[in-house]
C-alpha atoms as a PDB file:
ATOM      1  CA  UNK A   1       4.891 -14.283 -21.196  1.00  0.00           C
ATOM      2  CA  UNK A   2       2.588 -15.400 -23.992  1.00  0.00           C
ATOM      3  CA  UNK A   3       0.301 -17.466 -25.616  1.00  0.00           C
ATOM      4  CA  UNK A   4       0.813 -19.258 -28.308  1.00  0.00           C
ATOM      5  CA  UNK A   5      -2.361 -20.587 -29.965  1.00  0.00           C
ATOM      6  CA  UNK A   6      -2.608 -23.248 -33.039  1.00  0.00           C
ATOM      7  CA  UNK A   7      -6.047 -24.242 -32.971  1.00  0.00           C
ATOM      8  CA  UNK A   8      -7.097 -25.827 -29.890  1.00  0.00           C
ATOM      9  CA  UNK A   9      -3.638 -25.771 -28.328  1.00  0.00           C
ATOM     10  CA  UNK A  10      -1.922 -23.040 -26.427  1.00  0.00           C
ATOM     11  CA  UNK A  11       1.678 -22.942 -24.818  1.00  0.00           C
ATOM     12  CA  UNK A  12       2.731 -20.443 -23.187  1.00  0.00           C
ATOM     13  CA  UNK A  13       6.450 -18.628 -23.729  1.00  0.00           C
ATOM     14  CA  UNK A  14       8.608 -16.078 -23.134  1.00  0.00           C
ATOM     15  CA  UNK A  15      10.876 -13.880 -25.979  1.00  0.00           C
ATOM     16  CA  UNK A  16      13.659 -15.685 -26.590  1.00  0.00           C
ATOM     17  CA  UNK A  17      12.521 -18.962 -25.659  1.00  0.00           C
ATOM     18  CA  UNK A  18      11.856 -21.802 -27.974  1.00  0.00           C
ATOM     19  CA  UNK A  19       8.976 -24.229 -28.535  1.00  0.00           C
ATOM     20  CA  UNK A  20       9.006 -27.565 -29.781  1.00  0.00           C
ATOM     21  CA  UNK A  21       6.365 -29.914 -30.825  1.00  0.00           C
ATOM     22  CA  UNK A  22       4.917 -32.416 -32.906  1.00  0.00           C
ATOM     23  CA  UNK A  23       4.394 -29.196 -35.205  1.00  0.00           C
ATOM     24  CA  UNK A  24       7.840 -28.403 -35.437  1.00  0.00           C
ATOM     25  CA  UNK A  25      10.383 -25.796 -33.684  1.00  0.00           C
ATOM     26  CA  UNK A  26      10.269 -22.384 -33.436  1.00  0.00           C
ATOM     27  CA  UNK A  27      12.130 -19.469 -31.776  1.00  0.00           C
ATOM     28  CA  UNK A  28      10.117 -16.462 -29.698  1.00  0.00           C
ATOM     29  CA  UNK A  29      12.331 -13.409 -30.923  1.00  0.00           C
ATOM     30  CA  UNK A  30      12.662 -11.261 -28.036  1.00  0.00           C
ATOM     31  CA  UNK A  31      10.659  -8.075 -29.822  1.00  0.00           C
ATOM     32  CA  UNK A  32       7.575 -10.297 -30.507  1.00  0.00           C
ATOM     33  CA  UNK A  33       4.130  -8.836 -30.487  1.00  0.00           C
ATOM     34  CA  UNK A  34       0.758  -9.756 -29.349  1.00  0.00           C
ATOM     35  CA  UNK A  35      -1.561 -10.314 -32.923  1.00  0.00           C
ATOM     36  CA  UNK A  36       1.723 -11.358 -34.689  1.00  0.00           C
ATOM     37  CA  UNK A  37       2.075 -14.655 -36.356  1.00  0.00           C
ATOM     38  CA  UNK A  38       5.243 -17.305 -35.826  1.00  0.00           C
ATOM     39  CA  UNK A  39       6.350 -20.002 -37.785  1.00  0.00           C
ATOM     40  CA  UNK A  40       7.823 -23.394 -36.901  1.00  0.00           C
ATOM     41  CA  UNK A  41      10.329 -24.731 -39.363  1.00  0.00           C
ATOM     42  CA  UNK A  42       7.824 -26.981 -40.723  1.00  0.00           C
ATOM     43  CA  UNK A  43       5.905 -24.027 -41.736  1.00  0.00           C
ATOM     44  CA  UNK A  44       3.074 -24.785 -39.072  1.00  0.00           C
ATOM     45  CA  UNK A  45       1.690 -20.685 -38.298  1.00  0.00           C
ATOM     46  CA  UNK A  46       1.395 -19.861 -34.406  1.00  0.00           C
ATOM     47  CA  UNK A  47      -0.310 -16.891 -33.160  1.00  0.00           C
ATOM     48  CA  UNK A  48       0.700 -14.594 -30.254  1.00  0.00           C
ATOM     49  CA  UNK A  49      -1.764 -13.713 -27.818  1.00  0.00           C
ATOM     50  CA  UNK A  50      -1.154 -11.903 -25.177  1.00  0.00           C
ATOM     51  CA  UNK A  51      -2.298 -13.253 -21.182  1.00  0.00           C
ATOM     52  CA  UNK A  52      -5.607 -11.866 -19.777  1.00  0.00           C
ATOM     53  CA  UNK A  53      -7.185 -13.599 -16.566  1.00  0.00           C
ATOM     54  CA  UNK A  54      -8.396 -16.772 -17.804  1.00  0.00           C
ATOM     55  CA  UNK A  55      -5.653 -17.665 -19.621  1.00  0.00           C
ATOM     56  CA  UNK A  56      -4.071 -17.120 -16.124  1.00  0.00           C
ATOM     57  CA  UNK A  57      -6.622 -20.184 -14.393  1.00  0.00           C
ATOM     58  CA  UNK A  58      -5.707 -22.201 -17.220  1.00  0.00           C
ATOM     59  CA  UNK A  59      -1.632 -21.835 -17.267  1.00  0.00           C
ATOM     60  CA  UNK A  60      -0.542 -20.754 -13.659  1.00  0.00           C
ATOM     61  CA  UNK A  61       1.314 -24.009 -12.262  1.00  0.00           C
ATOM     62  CA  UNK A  62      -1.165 -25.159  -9.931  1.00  0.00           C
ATOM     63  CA  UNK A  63      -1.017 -26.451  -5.915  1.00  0.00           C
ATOM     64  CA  UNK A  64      -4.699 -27.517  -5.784  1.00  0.00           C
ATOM     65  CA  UNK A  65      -7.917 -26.113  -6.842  1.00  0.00           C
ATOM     66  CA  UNK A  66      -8.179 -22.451  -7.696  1.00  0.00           C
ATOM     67  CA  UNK A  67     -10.578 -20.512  -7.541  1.00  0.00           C
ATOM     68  CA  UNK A  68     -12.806 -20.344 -10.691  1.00  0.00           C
ATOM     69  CA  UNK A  69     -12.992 -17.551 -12.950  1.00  0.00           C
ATOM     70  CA  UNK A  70     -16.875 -16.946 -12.066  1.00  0.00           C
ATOM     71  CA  UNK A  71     -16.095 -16.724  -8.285  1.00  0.00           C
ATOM     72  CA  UNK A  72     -13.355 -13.822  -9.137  1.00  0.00           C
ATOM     73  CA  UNK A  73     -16.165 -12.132 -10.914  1.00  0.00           C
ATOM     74  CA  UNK A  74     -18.084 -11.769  -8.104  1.00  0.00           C
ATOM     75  CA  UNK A  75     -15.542 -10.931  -6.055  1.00  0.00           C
ATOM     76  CA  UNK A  76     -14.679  -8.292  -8.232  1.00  0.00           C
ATOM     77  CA  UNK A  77     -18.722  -7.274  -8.758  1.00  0.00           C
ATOM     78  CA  UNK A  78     -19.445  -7.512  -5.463  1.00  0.00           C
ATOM     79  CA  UNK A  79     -16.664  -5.391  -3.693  1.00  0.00           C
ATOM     80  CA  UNK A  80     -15.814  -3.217  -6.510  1.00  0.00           C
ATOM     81  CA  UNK A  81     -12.271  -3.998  -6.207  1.00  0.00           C
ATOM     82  CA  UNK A  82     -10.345  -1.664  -8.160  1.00  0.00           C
ATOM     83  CA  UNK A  83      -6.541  -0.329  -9.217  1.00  0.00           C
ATOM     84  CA  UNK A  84      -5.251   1.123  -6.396  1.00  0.00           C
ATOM     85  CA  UNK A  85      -7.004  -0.876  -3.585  1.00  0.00           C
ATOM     86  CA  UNK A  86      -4.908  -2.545  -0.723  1.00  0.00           C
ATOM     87  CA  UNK A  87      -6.049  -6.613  -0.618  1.00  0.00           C
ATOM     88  CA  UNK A  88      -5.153  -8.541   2.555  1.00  0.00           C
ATOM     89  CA  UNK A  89      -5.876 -12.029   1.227  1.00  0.00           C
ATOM     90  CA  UNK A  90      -5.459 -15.835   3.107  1.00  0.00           C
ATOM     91  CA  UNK A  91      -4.901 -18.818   1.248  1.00  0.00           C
ATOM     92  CA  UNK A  92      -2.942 -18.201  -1.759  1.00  0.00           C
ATOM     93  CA  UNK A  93      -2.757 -21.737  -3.008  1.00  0.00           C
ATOM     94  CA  UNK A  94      -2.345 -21.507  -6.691  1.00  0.00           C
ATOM     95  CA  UNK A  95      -2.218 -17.789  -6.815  1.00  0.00           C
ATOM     96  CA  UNK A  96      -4.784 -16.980  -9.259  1.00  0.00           C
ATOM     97  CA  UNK A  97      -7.206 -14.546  -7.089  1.00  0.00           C
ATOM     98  CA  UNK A  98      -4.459 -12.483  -6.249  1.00  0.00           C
ATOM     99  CA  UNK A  99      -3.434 -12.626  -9.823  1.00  0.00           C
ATOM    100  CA  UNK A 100      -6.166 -11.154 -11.328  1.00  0.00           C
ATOM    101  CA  UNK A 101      -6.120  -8.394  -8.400  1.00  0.00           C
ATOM    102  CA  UNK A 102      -2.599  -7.436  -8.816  1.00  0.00           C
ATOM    103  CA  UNK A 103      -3.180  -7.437 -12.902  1.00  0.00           C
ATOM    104  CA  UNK A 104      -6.350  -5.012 -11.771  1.00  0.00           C
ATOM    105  CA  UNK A 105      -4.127  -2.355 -10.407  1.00  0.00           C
ATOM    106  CA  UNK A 106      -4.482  -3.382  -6.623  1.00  0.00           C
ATOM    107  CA  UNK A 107      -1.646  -3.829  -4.009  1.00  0.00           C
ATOM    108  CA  UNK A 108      -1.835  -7.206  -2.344  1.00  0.00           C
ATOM    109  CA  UNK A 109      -0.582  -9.035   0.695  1.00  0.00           C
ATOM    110  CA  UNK A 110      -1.451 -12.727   0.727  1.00  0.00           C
ATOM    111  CA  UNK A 111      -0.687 -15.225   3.056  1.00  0.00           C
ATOM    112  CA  UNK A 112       0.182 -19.088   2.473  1.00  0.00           C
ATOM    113  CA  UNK A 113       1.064 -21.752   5.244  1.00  0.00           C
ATOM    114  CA  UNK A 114       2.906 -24.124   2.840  1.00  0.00           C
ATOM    115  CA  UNK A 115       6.066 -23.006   2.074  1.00  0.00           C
ATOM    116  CA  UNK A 116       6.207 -24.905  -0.808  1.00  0.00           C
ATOM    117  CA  UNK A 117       2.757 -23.437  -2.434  1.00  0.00           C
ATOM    118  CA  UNK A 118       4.352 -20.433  -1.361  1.00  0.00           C
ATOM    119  CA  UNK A 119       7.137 -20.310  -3.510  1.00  0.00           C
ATOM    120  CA  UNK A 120       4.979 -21.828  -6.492  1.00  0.00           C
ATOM    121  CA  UNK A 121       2.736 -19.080  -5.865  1.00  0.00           C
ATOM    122  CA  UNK A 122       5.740 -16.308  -6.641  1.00  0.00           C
ATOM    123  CA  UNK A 123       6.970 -17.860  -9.393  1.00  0.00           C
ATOM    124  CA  UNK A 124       3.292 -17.743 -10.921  1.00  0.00           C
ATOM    125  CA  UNK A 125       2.878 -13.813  -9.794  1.00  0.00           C
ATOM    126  CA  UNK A 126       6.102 -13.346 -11.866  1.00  0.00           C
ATOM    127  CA  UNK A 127       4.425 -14.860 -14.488  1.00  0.00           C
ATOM    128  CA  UNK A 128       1.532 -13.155 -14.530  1.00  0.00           C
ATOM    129  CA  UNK A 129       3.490  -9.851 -14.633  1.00  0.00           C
ATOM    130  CA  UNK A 130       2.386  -9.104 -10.800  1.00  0.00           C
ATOM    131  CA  UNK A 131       5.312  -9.671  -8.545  1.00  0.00           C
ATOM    132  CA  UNK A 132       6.133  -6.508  -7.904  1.00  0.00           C
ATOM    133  CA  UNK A 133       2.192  -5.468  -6.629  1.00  0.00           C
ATOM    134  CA  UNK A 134       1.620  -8.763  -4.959  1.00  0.00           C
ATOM    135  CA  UNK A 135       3.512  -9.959  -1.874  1.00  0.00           C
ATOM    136  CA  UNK A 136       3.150 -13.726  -1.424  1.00  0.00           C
ATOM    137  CA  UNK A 137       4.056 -14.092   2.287  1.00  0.00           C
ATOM    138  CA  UNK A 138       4.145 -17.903   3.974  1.00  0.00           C
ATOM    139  CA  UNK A 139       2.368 -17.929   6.926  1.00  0.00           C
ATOM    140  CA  UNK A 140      -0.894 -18.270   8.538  1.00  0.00           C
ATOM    141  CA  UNK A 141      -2.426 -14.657   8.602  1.00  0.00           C
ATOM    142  CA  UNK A 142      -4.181 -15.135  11.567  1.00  0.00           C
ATOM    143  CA  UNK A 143      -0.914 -15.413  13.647  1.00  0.00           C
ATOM    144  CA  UNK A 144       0.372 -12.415  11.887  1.00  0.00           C
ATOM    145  CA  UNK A 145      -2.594  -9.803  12.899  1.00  0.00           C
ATOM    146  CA  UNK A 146      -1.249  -8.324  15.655  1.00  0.00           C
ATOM    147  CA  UNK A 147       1.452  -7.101  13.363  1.00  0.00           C
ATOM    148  CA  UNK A 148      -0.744  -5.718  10.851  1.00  0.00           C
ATOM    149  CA  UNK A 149      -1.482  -2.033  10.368  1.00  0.00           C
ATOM    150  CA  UNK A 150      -4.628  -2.433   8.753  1.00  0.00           C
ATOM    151  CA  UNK A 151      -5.897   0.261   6.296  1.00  0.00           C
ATOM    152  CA  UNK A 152      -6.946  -2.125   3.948  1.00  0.00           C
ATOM    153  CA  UNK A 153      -9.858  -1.831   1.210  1.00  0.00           C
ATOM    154  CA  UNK A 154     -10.468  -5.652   1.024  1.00  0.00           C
ATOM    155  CA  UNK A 155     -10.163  -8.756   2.946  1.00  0.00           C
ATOM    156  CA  UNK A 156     -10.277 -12.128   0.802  1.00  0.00           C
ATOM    157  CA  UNK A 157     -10.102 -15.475   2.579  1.00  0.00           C
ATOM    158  CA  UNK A 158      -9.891 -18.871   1.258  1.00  0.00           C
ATOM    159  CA  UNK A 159      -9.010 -20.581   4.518  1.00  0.00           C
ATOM    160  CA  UNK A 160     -10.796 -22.904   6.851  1.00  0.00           C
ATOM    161  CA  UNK A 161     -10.199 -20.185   9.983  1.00  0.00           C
ATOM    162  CA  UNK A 162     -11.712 -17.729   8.049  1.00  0.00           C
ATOM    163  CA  UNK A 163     -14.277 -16.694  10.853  1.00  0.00           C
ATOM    164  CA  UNK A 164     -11.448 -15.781  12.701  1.00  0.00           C
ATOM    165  CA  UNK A 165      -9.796 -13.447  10.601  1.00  0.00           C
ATOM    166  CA  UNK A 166     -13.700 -12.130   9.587  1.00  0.00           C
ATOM    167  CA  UNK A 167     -13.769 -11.386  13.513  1.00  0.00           C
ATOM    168  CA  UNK A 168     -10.915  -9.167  13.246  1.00  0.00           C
ATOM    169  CA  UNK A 169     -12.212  -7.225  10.132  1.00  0.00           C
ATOM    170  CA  UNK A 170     -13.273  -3.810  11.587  1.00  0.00           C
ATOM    171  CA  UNK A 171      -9.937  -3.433  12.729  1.00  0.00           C
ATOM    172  CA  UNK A 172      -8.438  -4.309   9.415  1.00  0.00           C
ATOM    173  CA  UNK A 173     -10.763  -2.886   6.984  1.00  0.00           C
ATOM    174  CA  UNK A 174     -11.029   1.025   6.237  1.00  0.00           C
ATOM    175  CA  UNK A 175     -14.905   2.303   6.595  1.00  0.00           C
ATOM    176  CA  UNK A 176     -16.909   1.240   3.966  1.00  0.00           C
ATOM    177  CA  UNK A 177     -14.039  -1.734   2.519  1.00  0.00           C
ATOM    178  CA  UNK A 178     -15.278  -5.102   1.921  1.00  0.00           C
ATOM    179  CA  UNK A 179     -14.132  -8.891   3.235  1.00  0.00           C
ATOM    180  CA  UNK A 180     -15.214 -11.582   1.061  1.00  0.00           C
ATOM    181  CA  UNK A 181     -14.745 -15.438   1.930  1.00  0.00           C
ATOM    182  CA  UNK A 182     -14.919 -18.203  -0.177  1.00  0.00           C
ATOM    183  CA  UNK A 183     -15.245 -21.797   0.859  1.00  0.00           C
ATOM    184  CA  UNK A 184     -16.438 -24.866  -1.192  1.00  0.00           C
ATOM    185  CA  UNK A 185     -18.946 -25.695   2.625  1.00  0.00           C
ATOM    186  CA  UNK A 186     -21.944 -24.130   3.521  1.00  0.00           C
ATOM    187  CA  UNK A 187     -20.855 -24.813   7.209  1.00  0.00           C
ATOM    188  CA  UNK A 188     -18.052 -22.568   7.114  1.00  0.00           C
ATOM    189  CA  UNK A 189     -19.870 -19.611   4.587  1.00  0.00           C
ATOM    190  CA  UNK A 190     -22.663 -19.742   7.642  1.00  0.00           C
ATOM    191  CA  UNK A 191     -20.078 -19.163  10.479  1.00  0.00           C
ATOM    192  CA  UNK A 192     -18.108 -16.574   8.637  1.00  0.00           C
ATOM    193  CA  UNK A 193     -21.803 -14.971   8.464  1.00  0.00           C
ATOM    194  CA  UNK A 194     -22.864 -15.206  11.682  1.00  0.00           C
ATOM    195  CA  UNK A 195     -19.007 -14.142  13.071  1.00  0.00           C
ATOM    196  CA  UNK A 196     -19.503 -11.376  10.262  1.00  0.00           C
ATOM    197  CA  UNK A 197     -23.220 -10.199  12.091  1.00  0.00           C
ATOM    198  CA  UNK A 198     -21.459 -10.509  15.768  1.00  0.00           C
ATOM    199  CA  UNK A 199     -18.746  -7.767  14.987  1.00  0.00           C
ATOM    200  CA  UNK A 200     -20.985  -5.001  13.557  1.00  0.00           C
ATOM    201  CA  UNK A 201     -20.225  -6.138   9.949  1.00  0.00           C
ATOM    202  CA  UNK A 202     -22.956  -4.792   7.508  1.00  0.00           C
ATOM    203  CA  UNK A 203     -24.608  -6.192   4.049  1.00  0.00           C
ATOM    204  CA  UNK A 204     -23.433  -9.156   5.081  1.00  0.00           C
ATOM    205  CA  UNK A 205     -25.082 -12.219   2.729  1.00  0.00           C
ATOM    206  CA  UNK A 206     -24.145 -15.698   1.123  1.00  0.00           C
ATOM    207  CA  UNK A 207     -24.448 -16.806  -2.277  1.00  0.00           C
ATOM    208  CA  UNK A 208     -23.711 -19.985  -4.065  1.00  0.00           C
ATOM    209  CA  UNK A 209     -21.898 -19.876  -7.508  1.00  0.00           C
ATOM    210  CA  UNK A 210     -23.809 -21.942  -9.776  1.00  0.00           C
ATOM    211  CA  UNK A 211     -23.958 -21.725 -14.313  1.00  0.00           C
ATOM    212  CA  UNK A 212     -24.978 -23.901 -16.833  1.00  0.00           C
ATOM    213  CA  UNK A 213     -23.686 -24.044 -20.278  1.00  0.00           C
ATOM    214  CA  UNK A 214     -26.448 -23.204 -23.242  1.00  0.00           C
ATOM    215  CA  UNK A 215     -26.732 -26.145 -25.457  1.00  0.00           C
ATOM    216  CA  UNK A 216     -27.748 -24.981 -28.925  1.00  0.00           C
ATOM    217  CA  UNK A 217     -29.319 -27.385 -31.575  1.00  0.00           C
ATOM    218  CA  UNK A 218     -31.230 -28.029 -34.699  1.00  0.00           C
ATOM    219  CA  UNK A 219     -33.864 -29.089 -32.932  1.00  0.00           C
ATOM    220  CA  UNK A 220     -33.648 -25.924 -30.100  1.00  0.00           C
ATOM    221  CA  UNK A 221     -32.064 -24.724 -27.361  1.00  0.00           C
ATOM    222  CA  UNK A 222     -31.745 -25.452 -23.887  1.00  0.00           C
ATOM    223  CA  UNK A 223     -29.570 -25.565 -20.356  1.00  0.00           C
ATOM    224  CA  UNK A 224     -27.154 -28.489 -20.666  1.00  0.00           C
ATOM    225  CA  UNK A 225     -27.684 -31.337 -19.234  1.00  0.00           C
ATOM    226  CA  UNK A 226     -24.096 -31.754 -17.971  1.00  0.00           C
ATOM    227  CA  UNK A 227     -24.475 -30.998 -14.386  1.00  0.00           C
ATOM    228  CA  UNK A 228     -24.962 -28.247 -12.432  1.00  0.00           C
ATOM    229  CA  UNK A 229     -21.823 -26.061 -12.591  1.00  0.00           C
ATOM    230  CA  UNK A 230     -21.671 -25.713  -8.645  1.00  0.00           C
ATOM    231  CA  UNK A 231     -18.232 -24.324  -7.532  1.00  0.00           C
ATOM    232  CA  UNK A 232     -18.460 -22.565  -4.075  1.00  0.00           C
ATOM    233  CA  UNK A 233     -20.083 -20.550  -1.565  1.00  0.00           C
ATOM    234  CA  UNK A 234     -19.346 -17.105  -1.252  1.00  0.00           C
ATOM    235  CA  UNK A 235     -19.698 -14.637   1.883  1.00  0.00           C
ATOM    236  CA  UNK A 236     -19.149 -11.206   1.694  1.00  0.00           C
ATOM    237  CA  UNK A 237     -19.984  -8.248   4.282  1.00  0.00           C
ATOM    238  CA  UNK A 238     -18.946  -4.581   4.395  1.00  0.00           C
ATOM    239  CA  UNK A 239     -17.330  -2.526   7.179  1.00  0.00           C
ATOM    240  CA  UNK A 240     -19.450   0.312   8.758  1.00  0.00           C
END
């Protein structure tokens, strides 16, 4: 799939499928090219861009809120996640953590309860060129962790159980691999913290995502005044 950009819009296509707007029509040829530049038949130029990760949070067909860009960052910064990693994630929703993951190089199992966000979820990983490196699996994890080998190099959980699954982590986590939970209350970032503490979990700690835009100006420069860009609370912890 690409992107194709005329000034502040984007729509995203694959060779050999067409477009049609206000702008006019035009055809994707099947050997198109990121950096290339399409015409419609009214003459109106398109560029092709190829997808990177935030063009993924802005296009994946979405089943609630994902997780923002930012938060993946310091998931990634955080647990040096890395090509070749094994993720065992909870709460797919929309898809785009495990996304960005699979588009890293890692190999990831993630778990969603609604069937329906499920199958959204698979046609997005398809999308996103990951579908083969990320297995979108409905059910709830924690009934499934009995059956799990473990082995893995991360644990990522956007769930409301996620203390539960956290309590399970030295089983499921190699020495020295990571679990990181995300959750938009500070109620359930302190129990996943405390559960974290109870099993022998180490570096464990709790941040909250916050960034403000820069306003720049004639008359100077300064934070914007557009409110504070909270998104989420973020736990992570490390396996002895």
């Amino acid at each position: 799939m690409y992107l194709l950009v005329h000034g502040d819009r984007e729509y995203l296509r694959g060779p050999g499928e067409e477009l049609q707007t206000d702008l006019g029509v035009l055809d994707v040829p099947e050997d198109v090219e990121p950096g290339e530049t399409l015409e419609t038949h009214l003459g109106e130029e398109f560029l092709v861009r190829g997808l990177r990760g935030p063009d993924l949070f802005n296009h994946l067909e979405r089943t609630g809120a994902p997780m923002m860009p930012r938060d993946i960052g310091l998931v990634v910064g955080h647990t040096g996640a890395a090509a070749g990693d094994r993720v065992l994630d909870a709460g797919t929703g929309t898809g785009v953590l495990s996304a960005y993951l699979g588009r890293m190089g890692a190999e990831v199992t993630t778990y969603e309860r609604d069937a329906e966000f499920a199958d959204v979820a698979r046609q997005n990983m398809e999308m996103a060129g990951v579908a083969e490196t990320v297995d979108v699996r409905t059910g709830d994890l924690t009934a499934e962790l009995d059956e799990l080998d473990g082995g893995f190099d991360l644990l990522t959980l956007d769930t409301g159980d996620a203390a539960d699954v956290v309590r399970r982590a030295p089983d499921l986590l190699v020495s020295g691999g990571y679990v990181a939970v995300y959750s938009p209350f500070v109620e359930q970032s302190r129990e996943a913290a405390l559960v974290a503490r109870e099993v022998g979990l180490s570096d464990v700690e709790t941040v909250e995502t916050i960034q403000r835009e820069m306003d720049f100006g004639e008359r100077g420069s300064r934070p914007s005044t557009a409110g504070v860009g909270h998104t989420g609370y973020l736990t992570f912890a490390r396996n002895e």
